[in-house]
Protein backbone atom coordinates (compact mmCIF):
# COMPACT_ATOMS: atom_id res chain seq x y z
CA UNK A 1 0.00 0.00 0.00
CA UNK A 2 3.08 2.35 1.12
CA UNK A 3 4.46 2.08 -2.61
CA UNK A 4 1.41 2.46 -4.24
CA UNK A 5 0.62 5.53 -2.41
CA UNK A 6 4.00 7.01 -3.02
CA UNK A 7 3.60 6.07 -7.32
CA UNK A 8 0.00 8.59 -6.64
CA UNK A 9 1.87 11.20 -5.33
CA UNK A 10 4.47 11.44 -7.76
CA UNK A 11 4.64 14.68 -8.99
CA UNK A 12 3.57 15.73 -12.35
CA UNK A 13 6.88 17.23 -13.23
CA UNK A 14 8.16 13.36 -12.65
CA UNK A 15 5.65 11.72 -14.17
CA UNK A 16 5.86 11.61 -18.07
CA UNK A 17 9.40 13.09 -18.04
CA UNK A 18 10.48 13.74 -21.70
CA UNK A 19 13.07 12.38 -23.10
CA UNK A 20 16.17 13.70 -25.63
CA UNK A 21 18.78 11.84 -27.62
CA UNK A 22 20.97 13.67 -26.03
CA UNK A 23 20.62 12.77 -22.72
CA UNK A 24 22.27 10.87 -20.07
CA UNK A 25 19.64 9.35 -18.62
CA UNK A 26 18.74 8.19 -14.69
CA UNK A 27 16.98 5.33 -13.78
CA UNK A 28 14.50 7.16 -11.94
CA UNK A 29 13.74 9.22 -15.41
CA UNK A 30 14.01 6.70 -17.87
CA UNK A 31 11.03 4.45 -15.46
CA UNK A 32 8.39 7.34 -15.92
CA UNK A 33 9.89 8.44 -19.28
CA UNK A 34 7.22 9.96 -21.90
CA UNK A 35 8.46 6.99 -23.95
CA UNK A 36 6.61 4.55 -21.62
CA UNK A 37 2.60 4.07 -21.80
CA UNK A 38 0.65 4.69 -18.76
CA UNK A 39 0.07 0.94 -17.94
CA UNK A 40 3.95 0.08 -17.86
CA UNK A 41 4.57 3.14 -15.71
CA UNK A 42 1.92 1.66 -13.52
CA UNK A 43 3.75 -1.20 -13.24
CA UNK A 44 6.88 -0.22 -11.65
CA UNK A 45 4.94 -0.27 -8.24
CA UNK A 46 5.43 -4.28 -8.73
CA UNK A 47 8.43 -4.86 -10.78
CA UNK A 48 10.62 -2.55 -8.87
CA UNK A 49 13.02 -1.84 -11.60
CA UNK A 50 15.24 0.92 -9.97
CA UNK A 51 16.13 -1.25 -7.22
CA UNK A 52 16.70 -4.52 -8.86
CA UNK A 53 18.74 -2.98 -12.05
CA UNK A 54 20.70 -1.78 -8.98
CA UNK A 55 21.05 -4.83 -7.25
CA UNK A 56 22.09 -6.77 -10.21
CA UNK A 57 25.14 -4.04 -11.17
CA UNK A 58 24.24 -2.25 -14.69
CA UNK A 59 26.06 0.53 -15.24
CA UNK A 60 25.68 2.94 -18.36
CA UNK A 61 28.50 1.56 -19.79
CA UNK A 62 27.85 -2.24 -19.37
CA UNK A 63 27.37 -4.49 -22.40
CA UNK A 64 23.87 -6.33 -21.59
CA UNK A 65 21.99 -9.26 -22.55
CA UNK A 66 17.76 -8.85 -21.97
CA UNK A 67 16.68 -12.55 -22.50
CA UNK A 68 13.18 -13.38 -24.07
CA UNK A 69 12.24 -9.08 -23.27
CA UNK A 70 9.04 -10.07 -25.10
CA UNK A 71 7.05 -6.47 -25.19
CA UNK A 72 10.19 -4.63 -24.04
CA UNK A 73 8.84 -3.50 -20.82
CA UNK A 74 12.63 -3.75 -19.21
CA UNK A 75 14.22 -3.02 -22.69
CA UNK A 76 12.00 0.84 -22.15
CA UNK A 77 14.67 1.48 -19.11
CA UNK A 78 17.94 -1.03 -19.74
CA UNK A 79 18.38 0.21 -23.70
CA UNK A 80 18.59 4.06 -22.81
CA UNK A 81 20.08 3.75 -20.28
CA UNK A 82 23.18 2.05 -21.79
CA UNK A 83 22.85 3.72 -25.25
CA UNK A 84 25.76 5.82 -25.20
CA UNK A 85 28.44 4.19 -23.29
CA UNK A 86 27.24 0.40 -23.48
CA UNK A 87 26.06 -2.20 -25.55
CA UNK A 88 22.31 -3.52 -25.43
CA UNK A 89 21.70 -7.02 -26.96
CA UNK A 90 17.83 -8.43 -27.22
CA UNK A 91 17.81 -12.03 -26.96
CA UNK A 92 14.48 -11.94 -28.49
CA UNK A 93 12.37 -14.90 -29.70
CA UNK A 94 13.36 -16.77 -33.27
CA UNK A 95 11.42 -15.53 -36.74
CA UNK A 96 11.89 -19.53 -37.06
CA UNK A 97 9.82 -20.32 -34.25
CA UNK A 98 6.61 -22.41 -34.79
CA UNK A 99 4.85 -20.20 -32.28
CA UNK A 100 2.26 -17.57 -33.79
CA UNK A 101 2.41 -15.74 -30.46
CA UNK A 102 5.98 -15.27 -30.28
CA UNK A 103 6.13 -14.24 -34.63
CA UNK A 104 3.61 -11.35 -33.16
CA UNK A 105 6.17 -10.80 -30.07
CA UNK A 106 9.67 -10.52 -31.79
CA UNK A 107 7.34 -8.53 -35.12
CA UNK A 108 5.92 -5.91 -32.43
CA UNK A 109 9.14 -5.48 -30.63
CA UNK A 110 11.25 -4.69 -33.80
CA UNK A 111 8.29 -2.46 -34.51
CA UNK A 112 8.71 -0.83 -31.47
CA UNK A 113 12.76 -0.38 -31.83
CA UNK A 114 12.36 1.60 -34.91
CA UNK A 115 9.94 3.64 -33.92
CA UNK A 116 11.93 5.26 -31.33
CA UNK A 117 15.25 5.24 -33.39
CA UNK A 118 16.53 7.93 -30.96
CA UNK A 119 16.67 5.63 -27.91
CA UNK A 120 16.29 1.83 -29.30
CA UNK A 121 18.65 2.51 -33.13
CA UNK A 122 21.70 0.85 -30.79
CA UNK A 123 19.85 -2.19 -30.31
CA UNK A 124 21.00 -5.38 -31.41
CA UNK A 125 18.18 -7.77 -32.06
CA UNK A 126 19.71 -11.84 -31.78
CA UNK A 127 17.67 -14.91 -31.68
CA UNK A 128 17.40 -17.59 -29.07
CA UNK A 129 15.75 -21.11 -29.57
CA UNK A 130 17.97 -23.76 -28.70
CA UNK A 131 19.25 -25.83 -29.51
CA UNK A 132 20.09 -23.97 -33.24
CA UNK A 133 19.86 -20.65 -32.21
CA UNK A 134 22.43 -19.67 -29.00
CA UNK A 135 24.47 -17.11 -30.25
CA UNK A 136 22.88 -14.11 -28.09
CA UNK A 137 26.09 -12.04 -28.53
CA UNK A 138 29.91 -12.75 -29.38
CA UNK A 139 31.19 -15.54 -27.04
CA UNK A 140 32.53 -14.00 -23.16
CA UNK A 141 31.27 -10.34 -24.43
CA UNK A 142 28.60 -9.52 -21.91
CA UNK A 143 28.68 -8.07 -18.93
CA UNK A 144 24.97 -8.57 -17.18
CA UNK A 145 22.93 -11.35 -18.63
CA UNK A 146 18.95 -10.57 -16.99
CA UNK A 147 16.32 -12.48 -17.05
CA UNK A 148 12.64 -11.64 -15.99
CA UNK A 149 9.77 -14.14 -15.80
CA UNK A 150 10.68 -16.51 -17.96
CA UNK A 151 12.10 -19.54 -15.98
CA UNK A 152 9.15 -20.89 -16.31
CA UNK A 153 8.24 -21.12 -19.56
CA UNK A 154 11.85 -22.68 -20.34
CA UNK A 155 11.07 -25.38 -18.24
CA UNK A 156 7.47 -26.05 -19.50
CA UNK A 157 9.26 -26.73 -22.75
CA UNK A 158 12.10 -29.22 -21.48
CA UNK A 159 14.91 -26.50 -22.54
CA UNK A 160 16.39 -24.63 -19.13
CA UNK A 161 19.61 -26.26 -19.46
CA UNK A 162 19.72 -24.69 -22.97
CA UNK A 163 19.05 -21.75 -22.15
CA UNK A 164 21.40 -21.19 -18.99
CA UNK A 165 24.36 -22.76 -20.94
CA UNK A 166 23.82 -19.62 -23.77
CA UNK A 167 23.93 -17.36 -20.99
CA UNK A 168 27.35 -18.92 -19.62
CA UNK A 169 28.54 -18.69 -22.94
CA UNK A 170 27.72 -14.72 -23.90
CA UNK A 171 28.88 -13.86 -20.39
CA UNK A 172 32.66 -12.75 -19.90
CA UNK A 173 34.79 -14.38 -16.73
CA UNK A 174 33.19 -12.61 -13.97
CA UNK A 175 30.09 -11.63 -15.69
CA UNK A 176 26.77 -11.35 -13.79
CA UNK A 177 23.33 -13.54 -14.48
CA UNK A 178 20.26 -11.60 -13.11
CA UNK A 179 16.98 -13.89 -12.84
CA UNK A 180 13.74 -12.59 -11.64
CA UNK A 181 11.18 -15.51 -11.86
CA UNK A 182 7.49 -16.36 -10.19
CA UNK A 183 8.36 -18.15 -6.79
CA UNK A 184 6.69 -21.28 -5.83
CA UNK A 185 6.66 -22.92 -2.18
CA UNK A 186 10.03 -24.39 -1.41
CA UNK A 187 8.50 -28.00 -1.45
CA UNK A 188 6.92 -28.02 -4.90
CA UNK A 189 7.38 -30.21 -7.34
CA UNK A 190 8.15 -30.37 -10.74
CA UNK A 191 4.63 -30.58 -11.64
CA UNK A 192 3.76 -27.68 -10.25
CA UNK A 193 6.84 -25.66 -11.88
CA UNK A 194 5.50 -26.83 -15.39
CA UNK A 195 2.17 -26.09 -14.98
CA UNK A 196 1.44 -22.86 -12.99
CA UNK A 197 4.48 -20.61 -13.68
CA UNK A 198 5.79 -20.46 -9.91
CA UNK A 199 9.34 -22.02 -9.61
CA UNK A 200 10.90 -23.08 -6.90
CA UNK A 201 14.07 -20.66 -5.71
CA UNK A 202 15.88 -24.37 -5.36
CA UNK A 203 15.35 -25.41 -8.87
CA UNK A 204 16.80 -22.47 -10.72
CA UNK A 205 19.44 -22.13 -8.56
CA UNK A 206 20.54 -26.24 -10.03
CA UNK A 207 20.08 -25.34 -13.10
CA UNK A 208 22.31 -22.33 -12.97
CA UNK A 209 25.26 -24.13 -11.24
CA UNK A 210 24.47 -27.06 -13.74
CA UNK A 211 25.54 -24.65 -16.32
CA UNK A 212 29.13 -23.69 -14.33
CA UNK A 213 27.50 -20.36 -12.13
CA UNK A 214 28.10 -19.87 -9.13
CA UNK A 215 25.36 -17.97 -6.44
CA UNK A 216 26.03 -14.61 -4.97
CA UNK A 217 23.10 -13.56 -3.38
CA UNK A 218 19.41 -13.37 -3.31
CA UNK A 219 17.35 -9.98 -2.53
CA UNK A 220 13.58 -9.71 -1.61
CA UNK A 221 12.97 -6.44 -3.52
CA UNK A 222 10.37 -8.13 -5.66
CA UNK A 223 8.86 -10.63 -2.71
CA UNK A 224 5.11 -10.42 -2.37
CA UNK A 225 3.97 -12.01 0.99
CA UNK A 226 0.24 -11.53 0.10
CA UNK A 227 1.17 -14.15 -2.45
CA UNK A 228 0.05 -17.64 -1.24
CA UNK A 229 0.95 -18.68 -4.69
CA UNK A 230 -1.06 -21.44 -5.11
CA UNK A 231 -4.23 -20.19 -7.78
CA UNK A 232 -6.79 -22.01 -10.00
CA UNK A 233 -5.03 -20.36 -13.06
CA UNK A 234 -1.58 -20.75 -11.95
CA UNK A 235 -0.20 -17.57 -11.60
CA UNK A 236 -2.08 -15.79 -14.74
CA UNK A 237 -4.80 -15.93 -12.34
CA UNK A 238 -2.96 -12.63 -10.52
CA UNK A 239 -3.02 -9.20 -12.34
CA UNK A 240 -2.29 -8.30 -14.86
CA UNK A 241 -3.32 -11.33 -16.46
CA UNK A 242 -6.71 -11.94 -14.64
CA UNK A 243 -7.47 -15.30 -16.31
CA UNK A 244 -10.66 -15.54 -14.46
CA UNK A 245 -11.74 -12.88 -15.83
CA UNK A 246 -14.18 -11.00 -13.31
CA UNK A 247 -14.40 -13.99 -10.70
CA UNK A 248 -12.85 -13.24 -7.51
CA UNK A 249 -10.95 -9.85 -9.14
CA UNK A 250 -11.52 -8.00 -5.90
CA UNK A 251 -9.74 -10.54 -4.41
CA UNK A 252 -6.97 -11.15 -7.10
CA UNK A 253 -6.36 -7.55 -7.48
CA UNK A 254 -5.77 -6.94 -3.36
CA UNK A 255 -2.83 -9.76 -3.63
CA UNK A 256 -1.26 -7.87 -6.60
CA UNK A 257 1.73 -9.45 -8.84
CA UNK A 258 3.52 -12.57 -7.67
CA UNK A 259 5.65 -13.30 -5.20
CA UNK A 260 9.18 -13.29 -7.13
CA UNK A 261 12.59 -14.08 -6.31
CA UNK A 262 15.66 -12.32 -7.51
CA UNK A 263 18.72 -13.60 -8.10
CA UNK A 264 22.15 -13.16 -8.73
CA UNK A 265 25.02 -15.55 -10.23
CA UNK A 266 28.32 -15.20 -12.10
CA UNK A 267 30.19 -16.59 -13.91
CA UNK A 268 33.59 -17.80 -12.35
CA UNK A 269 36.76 -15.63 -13.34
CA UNK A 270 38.96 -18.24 -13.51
């Protein structure tokens, strides 16, 4: 309630803050940017980008990987933010995928690169759908590899270890992994990670070292306690999905986003 009152009060100068190409950017002004609808600035209250950009180390002159950055909700704040003194790569979904959801995905998100050629013209689209297409940047380039929701839907298709083993490869000696992911209950199953979207902090944490990371440290900037994270939908059943449409909204709505867990690996330097 304490954040959502403070994202009301904003002040108007804040809110919509325009944007130049000439600009070094904040955070703080890129995440209520006039280049960001209304809806995705409402969204910061759960996603917490400041603070977990922060927590995972970018700097504006890091070379970064966004994995799978779908819409480009975190590609809005990462891309301008390194534009002039780093490198942005978008791991985005493959043109060869049989998928007619992800064709509309990657098509809308090239879309939207162009049409802000001012902040997104640095961008460097790549591909990733293993086990063909793992080149996400030139091998032990990156800096910061992130991640956000998407665990899960790697291990609903049988391809985590795929996709943990690009990151290891893209990432120079030293290199950070960022993962922000849906957090189940510590004793679920594997059933209940390929079903409902929640993951278990556990699981990803295997498949990371399986792929030659090592763990840093965990923060609970994005934890949701009003999450009991068990739903009928999985976790589409919270906003801003709402796949029960107007059943038990009131309800949905009080609990917010999901409970998530962020995460932090690297790769060793040696």
């Amino acid at each position: 309630m304490l954040k959502r009152l403070i994202w009301l009060l904003l002040p108007a100068c804040l809110l919509g803050f325009t944007l130049t190409a000439q600009a070094q950017f904040t955070l703080e002004e890129l995440i209520v940017g006039d280049h960001r609808s209304e809806a995705n600035i409402a969204r910061n209250e759960f996603r917490n980008p400041v603070e977990t950009l922060e927590f995972f180390g970018l700097r504006p002159d890091s070379t970064v990987i966004e994995i799978h950055p779908a819409g480009g909700w975190y590609t809005e704040v990462i891309a301008p933010y390194v534009r002039d003194q780093g490198r942005f790569y978008a791991a985005h979904f493959s043109p060869n995928s049989t998928s007619a959801g992800q064709q509309r995905s990657l098509n809308g998100f090239e879309d939207k690169m162009v049409a802000r050629d001012d902040l997104y013209g640095r961008v460097t689209v790549r591909h990733l759908l293993p086990p063909h297409e793992i080149a996400i940047a030139p091998a032990e380039s990156a800096d910061l590899v992130m991640t956000f929701r998407n665990v899960h839907n790697w291990i609903m298709a049988g391809q985590e270890n795929e996709f943990f083993e690009a990151f290891y490869a893209a990432l120079k000696p030293g290199g950070v992994l960022g993962v922000v992911e849906h957090r189940a209950l510590p004793d679920a199953g594997m059933e209940v990670m390929e079903t409902t979207g929640y993951v278990t902090e556990a699981y990803v944490k295997e498949i990371a070292v399986a792929a030659g990371f090592e763990f840093v440290e965990s923060s609970e900037i994005n934890a949701n306690p009003k999450d009991p994270t068990v739903h009928p939908r999985g976790v589409w059943t919270l906003p801003p999905s709402y796949r029960l449409g107007d059943t038990d909204r009131d309800k949905y709505m009080a609990i917010g986003e999901s409970d998530r867990m962020t995460l932090k690996f690297v790769k060793p330097a040696n």
